[in-house]
Structures are given as structure tokens and as C-alpha cells.
PDB file of N, CA and C in Angstrom:
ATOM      1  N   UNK A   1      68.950  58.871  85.930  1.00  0.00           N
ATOM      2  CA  UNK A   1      67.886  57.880  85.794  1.00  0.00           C
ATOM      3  C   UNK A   1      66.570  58.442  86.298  1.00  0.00           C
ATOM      4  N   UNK A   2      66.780  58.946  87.358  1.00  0.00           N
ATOM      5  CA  UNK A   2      65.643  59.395  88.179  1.00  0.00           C
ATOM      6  C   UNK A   2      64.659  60.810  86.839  1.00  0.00           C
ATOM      7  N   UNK A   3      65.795  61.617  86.510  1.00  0.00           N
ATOM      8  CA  UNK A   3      64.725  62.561  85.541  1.00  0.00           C
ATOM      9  C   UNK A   3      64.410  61.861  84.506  1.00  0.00           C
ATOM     10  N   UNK A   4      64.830  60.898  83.552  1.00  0.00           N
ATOM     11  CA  UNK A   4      64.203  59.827  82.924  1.00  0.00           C
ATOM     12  C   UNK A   4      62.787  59.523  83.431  1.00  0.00           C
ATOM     13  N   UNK A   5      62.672  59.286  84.468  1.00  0.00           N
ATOM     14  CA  UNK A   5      61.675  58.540  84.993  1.00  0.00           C
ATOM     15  C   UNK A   5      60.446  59.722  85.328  1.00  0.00           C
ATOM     16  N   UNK A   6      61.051  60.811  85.951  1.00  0.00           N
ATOM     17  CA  UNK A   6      60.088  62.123  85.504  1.00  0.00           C
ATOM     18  C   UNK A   6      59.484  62.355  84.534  1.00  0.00           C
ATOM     19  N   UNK A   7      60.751  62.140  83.124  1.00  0.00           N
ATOM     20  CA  UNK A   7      59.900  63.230  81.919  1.00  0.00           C
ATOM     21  C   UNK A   7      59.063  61.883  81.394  1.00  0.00           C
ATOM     22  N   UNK A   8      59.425  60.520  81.566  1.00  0.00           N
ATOM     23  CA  UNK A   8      58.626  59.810  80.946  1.00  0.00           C
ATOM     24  C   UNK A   8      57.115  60.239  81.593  1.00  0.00           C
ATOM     25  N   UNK A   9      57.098  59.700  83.167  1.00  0.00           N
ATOM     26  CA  UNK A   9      55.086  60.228  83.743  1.00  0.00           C
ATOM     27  C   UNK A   9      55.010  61.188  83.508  1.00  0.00           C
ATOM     28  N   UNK A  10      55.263  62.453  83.141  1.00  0.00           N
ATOM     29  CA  UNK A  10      55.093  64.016  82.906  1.00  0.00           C
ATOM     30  C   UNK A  10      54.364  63.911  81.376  1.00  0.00           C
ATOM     31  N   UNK A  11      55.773  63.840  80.225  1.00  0.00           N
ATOM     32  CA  UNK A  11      55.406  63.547  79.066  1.00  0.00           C
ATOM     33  C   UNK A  11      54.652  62.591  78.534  1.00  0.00           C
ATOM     34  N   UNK A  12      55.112  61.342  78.612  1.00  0.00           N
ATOM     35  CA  UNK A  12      54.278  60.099  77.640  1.00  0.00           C
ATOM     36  C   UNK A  12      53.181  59.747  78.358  1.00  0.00           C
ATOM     37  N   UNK A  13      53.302  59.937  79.611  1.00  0.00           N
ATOM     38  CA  UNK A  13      51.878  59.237  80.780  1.00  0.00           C
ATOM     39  C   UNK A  13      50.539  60.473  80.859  1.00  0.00           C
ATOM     40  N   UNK A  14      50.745  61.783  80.371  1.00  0.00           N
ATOM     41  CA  UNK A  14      49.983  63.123  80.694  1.00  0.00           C
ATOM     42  C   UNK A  14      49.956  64.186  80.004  1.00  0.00           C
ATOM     43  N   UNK A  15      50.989  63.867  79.017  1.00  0.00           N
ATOM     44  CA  UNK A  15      50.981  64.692  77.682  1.00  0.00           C
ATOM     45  C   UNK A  15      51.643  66.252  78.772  1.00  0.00           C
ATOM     46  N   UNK A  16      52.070  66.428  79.570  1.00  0.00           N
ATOM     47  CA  UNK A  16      52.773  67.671  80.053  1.00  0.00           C
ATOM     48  C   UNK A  16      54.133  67.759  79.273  1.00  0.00           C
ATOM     49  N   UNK A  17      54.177  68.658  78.185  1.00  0.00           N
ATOM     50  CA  UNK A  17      55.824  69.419  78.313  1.00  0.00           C
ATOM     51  C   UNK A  17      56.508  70.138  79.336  1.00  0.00           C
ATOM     52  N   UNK A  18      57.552  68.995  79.485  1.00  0.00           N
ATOM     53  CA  UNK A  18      58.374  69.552  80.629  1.00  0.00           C
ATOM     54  C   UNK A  18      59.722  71.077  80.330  1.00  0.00           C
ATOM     55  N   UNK A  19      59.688  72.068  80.730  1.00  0.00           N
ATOM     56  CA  UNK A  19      60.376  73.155  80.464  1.00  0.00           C
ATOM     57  C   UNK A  19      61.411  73.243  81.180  1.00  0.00           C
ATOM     58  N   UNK A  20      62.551  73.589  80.237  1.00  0.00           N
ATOM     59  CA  UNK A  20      64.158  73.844  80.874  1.00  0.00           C
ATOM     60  C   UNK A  20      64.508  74.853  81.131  1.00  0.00           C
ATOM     61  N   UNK A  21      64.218  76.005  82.371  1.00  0.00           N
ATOM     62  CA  UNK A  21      64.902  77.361  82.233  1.00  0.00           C
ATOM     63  C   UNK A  21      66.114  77.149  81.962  1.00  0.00           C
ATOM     64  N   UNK A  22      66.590  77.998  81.123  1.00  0.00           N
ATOM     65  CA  UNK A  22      68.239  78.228  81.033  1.00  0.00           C
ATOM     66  C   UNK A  22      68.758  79.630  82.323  1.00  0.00           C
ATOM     67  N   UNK A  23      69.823  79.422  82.979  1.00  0.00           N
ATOM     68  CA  UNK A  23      69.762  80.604  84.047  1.00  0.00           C
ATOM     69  C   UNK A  23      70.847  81.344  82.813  1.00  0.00           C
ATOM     70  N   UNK A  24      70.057  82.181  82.992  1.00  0.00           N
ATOM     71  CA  UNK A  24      71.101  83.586  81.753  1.00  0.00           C
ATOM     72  C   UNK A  24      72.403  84.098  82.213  1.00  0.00           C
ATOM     73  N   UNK A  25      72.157  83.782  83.586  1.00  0.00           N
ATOM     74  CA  UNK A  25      72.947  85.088  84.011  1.00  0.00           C
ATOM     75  C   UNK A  25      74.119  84.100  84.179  1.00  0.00           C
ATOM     76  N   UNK A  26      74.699  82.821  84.347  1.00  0.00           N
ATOM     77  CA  UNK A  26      75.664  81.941  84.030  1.00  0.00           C
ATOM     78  C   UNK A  26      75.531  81.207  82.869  1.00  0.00           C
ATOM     79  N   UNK A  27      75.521  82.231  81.658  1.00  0.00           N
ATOM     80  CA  UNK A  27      75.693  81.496  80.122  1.00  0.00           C
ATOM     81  C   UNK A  27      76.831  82.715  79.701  1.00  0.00           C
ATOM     82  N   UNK A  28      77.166  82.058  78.173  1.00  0.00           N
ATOM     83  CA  UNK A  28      78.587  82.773  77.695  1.00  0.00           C
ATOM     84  C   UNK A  28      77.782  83.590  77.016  1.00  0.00           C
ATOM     85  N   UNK A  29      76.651  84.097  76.837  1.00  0.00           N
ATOM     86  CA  UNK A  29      76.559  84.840  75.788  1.00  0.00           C
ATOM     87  C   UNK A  29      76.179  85.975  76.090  1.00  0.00           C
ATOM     88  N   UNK A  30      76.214  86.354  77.432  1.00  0.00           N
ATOM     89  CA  UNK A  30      76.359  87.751  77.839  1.00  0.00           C
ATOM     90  C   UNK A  30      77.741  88.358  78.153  1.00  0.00           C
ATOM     91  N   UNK A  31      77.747  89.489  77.619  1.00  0.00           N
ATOM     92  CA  UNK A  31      79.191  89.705  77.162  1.00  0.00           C
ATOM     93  C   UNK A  31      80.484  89.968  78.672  1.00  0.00           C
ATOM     94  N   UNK A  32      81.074  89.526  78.289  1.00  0.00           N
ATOM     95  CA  UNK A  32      82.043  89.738  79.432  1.00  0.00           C
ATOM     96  C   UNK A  32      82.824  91.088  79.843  1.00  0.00           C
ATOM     97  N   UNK A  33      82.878  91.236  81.011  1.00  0.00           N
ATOM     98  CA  UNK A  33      84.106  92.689  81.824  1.00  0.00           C
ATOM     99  C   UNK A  33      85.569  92.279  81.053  1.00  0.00           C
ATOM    100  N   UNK A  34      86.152  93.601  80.718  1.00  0.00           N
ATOM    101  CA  UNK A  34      87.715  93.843  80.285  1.00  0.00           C
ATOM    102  C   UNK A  34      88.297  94.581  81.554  1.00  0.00           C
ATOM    103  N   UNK A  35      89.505  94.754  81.282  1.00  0.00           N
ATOM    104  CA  UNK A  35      90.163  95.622  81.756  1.00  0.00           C
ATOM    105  C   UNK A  35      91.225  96.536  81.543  1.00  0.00           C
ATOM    106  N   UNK A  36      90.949  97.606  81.431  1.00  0.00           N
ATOM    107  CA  UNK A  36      92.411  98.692  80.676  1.00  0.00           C
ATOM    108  C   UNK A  36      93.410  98.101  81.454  1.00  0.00           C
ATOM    109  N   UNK A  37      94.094  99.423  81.039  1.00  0.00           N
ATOM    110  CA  UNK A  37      96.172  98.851  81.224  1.00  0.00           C
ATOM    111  C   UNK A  37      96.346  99.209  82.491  1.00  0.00           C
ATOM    112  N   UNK A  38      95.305  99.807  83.252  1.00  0.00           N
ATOM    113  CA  UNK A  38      95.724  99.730  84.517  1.00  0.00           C
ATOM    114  C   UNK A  38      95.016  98.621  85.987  1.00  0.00           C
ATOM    115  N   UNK A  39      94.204  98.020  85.249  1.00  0.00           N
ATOM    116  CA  UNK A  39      93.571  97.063  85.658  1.00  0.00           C
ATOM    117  C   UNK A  39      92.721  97.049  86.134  1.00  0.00           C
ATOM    118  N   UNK A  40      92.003  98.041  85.769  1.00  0.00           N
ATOM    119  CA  UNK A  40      90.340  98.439  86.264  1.00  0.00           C
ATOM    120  C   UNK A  40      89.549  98.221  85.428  1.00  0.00           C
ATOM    121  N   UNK A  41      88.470  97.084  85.952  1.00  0.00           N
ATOM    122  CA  UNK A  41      87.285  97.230  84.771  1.00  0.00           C
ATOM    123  C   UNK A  41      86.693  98.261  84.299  1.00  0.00           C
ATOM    124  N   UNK A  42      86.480  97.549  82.792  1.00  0.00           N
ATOM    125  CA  UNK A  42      85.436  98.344  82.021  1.00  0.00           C
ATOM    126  C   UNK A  42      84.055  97.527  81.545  1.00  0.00           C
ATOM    127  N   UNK A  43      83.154  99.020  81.324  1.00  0.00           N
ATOM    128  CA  UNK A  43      82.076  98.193  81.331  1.00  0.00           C
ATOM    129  C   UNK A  43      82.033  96.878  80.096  1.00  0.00           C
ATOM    130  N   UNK A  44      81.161  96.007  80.311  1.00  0.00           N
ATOM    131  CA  UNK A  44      80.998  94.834  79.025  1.00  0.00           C
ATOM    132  C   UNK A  44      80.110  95.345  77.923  1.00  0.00           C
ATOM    133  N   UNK A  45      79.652  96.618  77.980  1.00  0.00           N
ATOM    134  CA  UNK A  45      78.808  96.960  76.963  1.00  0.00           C
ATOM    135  C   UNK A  45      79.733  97.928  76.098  1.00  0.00           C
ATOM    136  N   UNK A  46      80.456  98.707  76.621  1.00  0.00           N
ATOM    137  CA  UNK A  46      81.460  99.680  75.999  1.00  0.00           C
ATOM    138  C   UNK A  46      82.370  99.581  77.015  1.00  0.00           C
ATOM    139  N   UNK A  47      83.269  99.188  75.500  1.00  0.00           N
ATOM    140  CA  UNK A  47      85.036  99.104  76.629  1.00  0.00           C
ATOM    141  C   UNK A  47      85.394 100.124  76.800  1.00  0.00           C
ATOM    142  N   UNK A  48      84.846 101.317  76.415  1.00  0.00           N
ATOM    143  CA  UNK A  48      85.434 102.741  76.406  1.00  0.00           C
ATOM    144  C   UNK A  48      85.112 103.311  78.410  1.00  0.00           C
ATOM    145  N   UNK A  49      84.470 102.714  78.616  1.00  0.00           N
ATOM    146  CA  UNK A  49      83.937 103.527  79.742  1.00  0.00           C
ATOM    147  C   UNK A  49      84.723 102.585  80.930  1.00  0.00           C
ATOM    148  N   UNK A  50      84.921 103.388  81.885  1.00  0.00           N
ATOM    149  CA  UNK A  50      85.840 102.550  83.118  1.00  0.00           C
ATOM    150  C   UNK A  50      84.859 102.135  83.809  1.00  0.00           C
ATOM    151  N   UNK A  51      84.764 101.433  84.960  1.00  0.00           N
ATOM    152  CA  UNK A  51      84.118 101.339  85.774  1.00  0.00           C
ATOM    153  C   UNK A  51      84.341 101.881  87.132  1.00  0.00           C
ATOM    154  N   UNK A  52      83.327 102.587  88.206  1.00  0.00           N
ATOM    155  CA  UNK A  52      83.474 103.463  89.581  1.00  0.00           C
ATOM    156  C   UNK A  52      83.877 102.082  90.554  1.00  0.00           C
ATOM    157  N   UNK A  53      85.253 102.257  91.458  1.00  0.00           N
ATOM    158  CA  UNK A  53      84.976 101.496  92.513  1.00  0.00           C
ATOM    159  C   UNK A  53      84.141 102.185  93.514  1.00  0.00           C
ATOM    160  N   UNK A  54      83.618 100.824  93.920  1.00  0.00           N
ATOM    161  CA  UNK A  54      82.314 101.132  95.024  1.00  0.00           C
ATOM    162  C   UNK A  54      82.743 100.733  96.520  1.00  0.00           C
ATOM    163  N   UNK A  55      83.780 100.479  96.872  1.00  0.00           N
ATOM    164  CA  UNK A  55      84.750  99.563  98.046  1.00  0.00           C
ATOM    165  C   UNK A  55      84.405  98.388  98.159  1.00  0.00           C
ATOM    166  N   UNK A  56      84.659  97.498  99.872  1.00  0.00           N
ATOM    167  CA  UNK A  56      84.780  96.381  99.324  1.00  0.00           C
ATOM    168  C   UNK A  56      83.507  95.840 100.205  1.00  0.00           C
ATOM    169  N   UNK A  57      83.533  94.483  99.875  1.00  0.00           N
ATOM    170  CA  UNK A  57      82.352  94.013 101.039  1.00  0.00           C
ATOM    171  C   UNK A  57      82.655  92.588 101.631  1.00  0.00           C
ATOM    172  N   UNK A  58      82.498  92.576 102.896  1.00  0.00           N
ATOM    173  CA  UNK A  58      83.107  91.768 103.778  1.00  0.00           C
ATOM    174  C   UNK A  58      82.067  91.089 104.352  1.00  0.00           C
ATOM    175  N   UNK A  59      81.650  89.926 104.233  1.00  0.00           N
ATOM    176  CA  UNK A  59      80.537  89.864 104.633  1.00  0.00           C
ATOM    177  C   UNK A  59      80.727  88.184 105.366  1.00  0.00           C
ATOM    178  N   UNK A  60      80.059  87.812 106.384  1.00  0.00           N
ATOM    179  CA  UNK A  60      80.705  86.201 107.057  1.00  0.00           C
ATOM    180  C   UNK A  60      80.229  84.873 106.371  1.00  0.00           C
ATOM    181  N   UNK A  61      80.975  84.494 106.165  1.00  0.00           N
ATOM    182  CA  UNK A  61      81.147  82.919 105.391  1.00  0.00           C
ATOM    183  C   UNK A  61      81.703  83.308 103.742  1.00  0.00           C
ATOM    184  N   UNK A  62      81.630  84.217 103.701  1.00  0.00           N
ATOM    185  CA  UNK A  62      82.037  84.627 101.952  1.00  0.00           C
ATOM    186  C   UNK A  62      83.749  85.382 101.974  1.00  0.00           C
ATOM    187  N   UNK A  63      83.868  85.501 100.897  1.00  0.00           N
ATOM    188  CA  UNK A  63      85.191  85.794 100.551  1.00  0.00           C
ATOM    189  C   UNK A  63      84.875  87.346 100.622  1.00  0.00           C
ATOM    190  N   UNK A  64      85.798  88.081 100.671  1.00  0.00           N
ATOM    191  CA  UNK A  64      86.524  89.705 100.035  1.00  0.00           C
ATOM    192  C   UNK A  64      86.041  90.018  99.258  1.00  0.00           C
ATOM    193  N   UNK A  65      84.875  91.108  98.779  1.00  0.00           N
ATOM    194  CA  UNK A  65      84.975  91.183  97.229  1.00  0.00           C
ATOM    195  C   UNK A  65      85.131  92.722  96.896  1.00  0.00           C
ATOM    196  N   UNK A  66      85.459  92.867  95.787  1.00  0.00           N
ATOM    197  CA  UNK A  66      85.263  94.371  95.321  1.00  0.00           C
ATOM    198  C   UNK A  66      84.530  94.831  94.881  1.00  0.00           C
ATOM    199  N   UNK A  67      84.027  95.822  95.113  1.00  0.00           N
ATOM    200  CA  UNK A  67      82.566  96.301  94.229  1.00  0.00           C
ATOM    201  C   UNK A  67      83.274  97.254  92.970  1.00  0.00           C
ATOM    202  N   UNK A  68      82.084  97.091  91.834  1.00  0.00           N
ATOM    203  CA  UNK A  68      82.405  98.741  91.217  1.00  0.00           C
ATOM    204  C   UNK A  68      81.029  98.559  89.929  1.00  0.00           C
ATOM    205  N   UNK A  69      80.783  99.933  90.137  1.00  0.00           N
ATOM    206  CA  UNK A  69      79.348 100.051  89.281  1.00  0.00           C
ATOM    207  C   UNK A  69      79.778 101.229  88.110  1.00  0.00           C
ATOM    208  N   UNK A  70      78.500 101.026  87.572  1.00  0.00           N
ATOM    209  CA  UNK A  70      78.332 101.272  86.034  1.00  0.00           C
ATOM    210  C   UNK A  70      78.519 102.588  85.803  1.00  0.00           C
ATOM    211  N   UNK A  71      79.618 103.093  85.096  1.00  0.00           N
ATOM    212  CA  UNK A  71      80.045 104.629  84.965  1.00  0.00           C
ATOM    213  C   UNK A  71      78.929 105.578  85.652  1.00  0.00           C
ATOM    214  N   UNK A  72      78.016 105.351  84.276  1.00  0.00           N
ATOM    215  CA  UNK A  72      77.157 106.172  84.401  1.00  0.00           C
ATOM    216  C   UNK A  72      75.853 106.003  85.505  1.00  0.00           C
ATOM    217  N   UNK A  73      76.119 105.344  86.609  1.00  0.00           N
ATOM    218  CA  UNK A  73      74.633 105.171  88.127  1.00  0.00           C
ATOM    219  C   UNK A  73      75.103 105.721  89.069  1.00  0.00           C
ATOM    220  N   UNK A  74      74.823 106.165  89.773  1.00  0.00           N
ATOM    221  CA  UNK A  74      74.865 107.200  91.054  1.00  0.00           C
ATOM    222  C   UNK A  74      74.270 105.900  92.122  1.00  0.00           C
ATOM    223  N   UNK A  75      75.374 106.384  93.027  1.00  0.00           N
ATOM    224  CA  UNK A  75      75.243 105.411  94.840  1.00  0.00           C
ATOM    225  C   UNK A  75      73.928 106.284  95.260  1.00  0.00           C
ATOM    226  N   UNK A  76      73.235 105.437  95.542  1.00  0.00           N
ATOM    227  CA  UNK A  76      71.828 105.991  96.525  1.00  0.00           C
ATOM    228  C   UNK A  76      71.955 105.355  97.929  1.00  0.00           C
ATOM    229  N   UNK A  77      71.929 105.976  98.893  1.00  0.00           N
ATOM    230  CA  UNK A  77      71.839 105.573  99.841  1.00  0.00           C
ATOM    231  C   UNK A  77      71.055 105.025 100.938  1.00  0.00           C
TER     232      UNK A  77
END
């Protein structure tokens, strides 16, 4: 109700178009990680290429995670 009541004073009261970012990076249309037969990702751009594990990261209030980067980028330190 309440954004109703936004886009109406925005739009009909001030003539402002109100704009919807879409966040990209949680939509389906960027392509998704596979994984070969041994259960290591591959990249989402070419399934041909594996992906480097990078270890893990432990960090407080968050879960376990695993890292692993893009065949072809080099760890900078």
C-alpha cells in the first residue's frame, strides 16, 4: 500500500518516473557454475575449463565457504 502511495505523489502529483533497478547479480540470466565428474566447478562461461581452489574462508557470524577462481587469474597478494 505504502509504495502505491509513493508512485502515486512521485508520478501523477510531479510527473517524476519512478525507476526499478533490477540487481543482476541475483537474476537467472546470468549463466550458472557446473560441475565435472569429480565435483569441482567449472567456469559458467566455458564448461571446459575447471575452476582453481582458492581455500576456505572462515569468517564470524557467516558460514564455511569455499573459494575458487577463474582458471585463467592469478592470486595477488
Amino acid at each position: 500500500m505504502m509504495l502505491l502511495i509513493i508512485y502515486r505523489y512521485r508520478f501523477k502529483e510531479h510527473g517524476i518516473l519512478p525507476i526499478v533497478l533490477l540487481n543482476y547479480r541475483n537474476s537467472e540470466i546470468l549463466p550458472q557454475p557446473d560441475a565435472d565428474s569429480n565435483e569441482i566447478p567449472t567456469c559458467p562461461y566455458d564448461p571446459s575449463l575447471i575452476m582453481k581452489y582458492d581455500g576456505i574462508t572462515r569468517e564470524k557470524g557467516r558460514a564455511t565457504r569455499i573459494k575458487w577462481l577463474f582458471p585463467m587469474s592469478k592470486r595477488l597478494k
